[in-house]
Protein backbone atom coordinates (compact mmCIF):
# COMPACT_ATOMS: atom_id res chain seq x y z
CA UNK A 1 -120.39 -88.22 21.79
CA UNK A 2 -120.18 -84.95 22.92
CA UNK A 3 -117.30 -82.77 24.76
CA UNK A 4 -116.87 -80.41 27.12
CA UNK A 5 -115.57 -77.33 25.76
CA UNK A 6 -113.12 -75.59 27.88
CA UNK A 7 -114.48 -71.82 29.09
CA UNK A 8 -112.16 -69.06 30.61
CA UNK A 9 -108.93 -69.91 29.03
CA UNK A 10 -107.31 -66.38 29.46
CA UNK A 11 -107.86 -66.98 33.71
CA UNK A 12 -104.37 -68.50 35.36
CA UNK A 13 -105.40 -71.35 37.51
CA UNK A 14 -104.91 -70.26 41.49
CA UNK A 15 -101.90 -73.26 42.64
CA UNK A 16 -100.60 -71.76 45.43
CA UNK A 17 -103.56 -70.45 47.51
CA UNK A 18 -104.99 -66.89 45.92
CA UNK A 19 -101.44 -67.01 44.21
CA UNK A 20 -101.15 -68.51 40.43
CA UNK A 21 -97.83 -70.27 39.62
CA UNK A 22 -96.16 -66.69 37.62
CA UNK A 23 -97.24 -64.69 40.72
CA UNK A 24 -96.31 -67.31 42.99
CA UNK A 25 -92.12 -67.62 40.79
CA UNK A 26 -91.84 -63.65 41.13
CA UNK A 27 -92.65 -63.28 44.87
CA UNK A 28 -90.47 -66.04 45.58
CA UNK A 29 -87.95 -64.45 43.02
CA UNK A 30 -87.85 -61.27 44.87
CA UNK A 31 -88.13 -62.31 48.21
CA UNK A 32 -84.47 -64.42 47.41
CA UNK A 33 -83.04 -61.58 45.79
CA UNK A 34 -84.08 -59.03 49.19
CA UNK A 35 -82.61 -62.69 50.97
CA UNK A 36 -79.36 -62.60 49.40
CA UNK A 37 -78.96 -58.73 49.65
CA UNK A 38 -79.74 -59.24 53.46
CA UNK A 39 -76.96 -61.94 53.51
CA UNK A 40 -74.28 -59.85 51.73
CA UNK A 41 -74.67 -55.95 52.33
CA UNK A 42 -74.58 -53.90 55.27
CA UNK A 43 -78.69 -53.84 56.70
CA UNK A 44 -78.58 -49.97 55.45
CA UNK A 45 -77.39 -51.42 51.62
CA UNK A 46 -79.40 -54.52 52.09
CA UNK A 47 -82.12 -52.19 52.81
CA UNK A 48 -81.47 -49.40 50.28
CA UNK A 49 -81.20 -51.74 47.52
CA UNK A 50 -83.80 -54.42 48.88
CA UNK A 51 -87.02 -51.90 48.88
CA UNK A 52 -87.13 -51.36 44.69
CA UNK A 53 -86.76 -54.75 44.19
CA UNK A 54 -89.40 -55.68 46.38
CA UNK A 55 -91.51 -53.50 44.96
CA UNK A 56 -90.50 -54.60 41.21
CA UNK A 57 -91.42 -58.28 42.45
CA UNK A 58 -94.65 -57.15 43.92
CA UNK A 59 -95.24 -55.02 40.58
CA UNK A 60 -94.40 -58.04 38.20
CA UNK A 61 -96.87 -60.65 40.62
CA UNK A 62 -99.78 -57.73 40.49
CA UNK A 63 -99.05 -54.65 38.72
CA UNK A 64 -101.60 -54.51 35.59
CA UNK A 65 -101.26 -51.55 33.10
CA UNK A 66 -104.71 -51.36 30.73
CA UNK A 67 -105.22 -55.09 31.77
CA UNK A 68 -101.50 -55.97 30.43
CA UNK A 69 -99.32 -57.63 32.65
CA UNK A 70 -96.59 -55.70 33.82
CA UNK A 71 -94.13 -58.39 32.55
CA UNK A 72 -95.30 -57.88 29.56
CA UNK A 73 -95.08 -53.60 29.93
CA UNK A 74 -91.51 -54.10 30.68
CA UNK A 75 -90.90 -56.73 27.90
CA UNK A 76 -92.09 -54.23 25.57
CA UNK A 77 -90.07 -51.14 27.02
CA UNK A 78 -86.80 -53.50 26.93
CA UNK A 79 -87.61 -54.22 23.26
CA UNK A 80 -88.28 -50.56 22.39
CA UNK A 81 -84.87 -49.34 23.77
CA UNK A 82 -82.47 -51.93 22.29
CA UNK A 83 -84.72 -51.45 18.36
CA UNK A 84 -84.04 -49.06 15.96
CA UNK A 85 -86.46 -45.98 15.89
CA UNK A 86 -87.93 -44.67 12.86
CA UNK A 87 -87.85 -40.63 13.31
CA UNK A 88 -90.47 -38.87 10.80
CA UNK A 89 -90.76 -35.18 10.38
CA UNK A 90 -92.58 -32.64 8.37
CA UNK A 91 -90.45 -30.79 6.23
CA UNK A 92 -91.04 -27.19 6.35
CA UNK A 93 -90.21 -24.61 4.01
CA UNK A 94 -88.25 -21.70 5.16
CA UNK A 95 -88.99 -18.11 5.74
CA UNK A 96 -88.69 -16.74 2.08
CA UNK A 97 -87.69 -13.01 1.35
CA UNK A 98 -91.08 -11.02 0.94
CA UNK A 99 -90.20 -10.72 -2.78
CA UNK A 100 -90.85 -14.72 -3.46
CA UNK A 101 -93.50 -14.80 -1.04
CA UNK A 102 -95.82 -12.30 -3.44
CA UNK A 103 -94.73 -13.88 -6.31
CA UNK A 104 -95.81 -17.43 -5.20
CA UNK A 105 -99.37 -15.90 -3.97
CA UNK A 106 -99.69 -13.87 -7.45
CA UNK A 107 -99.14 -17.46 -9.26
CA UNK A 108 -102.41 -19.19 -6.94
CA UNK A 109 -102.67 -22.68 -5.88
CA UNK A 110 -100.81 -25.23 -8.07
CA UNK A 111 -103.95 -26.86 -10.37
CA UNK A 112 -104.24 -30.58 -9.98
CA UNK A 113 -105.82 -32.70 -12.52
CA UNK A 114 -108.79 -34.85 -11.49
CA UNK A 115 -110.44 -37.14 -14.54
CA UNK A 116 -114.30 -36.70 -14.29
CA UNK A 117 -116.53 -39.52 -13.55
CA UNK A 118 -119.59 -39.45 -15.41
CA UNK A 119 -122.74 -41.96 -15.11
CA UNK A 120 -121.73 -43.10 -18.71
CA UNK A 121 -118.58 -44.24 -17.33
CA UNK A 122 -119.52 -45.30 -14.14
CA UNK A 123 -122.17 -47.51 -15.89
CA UNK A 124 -119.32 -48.79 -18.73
CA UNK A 125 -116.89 -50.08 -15.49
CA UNK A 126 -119.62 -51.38 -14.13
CA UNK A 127 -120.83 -53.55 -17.27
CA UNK A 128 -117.47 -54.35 -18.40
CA UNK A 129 -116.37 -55.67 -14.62
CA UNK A 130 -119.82 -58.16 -14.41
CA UNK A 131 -118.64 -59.06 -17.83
CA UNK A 132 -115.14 -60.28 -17.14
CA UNK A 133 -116.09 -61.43 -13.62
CA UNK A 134 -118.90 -63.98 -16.07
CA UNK A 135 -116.41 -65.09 -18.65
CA UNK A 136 -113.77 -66.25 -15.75
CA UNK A 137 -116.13 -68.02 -14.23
């Protein structure tokens, strides 16, 4: 028996004409919020305060940032603000007097140890990892 596998899952079905439901919930949103601003201010308030969040509806129904949703931008900018932050810095060493400065160049680079790998060696891991990787088999 065979199925039909579903193709274009990330694509929103259109409902509401070009509109899918989510854009569809946050035009009506704003629209009732510029409503009810209309209904209670002053038209110069209504108007003042009725234009950015218009334009927040329209942003949230069609606003994409690098194909993101703009929901989810501001989801993500709320989070960020109430979160703790992590601050890292690069310690750096203060201006030392002249006199430490030329000691610290006449002593040279700190030497660092670094074991030598040798074919012998490299050959020994080698033999003695295939071995153990046999015997736990």
């Amino acid at each position: 028996m065979r199925f039909q596998v579903p193709q274009f899952i990330e694509i929103e079905d259109k409902i509401f004409g070009p509109l899918t439901f989510k854009q569809f919930i946050y035009l009506i949103g704003g629209g009732g919020g510029v409503f009810v601003l209309y209904a209670l201010l002053p038209l110069w308030l209504a108007i003042i305060f009725g234009i950015p969040v218009a334009i927040f509806s329209l942003a949230l129904a069609f606003y994409k940032v690098n194909n993101q949703p703009f929901i989810k931008v501001v989801e993500n900018a709320f989070y960020y603000l109430i979160s703790n932050k992590l601050y890292l810095w690069k310690k750096r060493e203060a201006k030392a007097a002249p006199a430490l400065a030329a000691q610290k160049k006449e002593e040279g680079p700190m030497p660092t140890y670094m074991p030598k790998l040798t074919k012998n060696k490299l050959e020994d891991l080698a033999w003695s990892l295939d071995i153990k990787e046999k015997i736990t088999r």
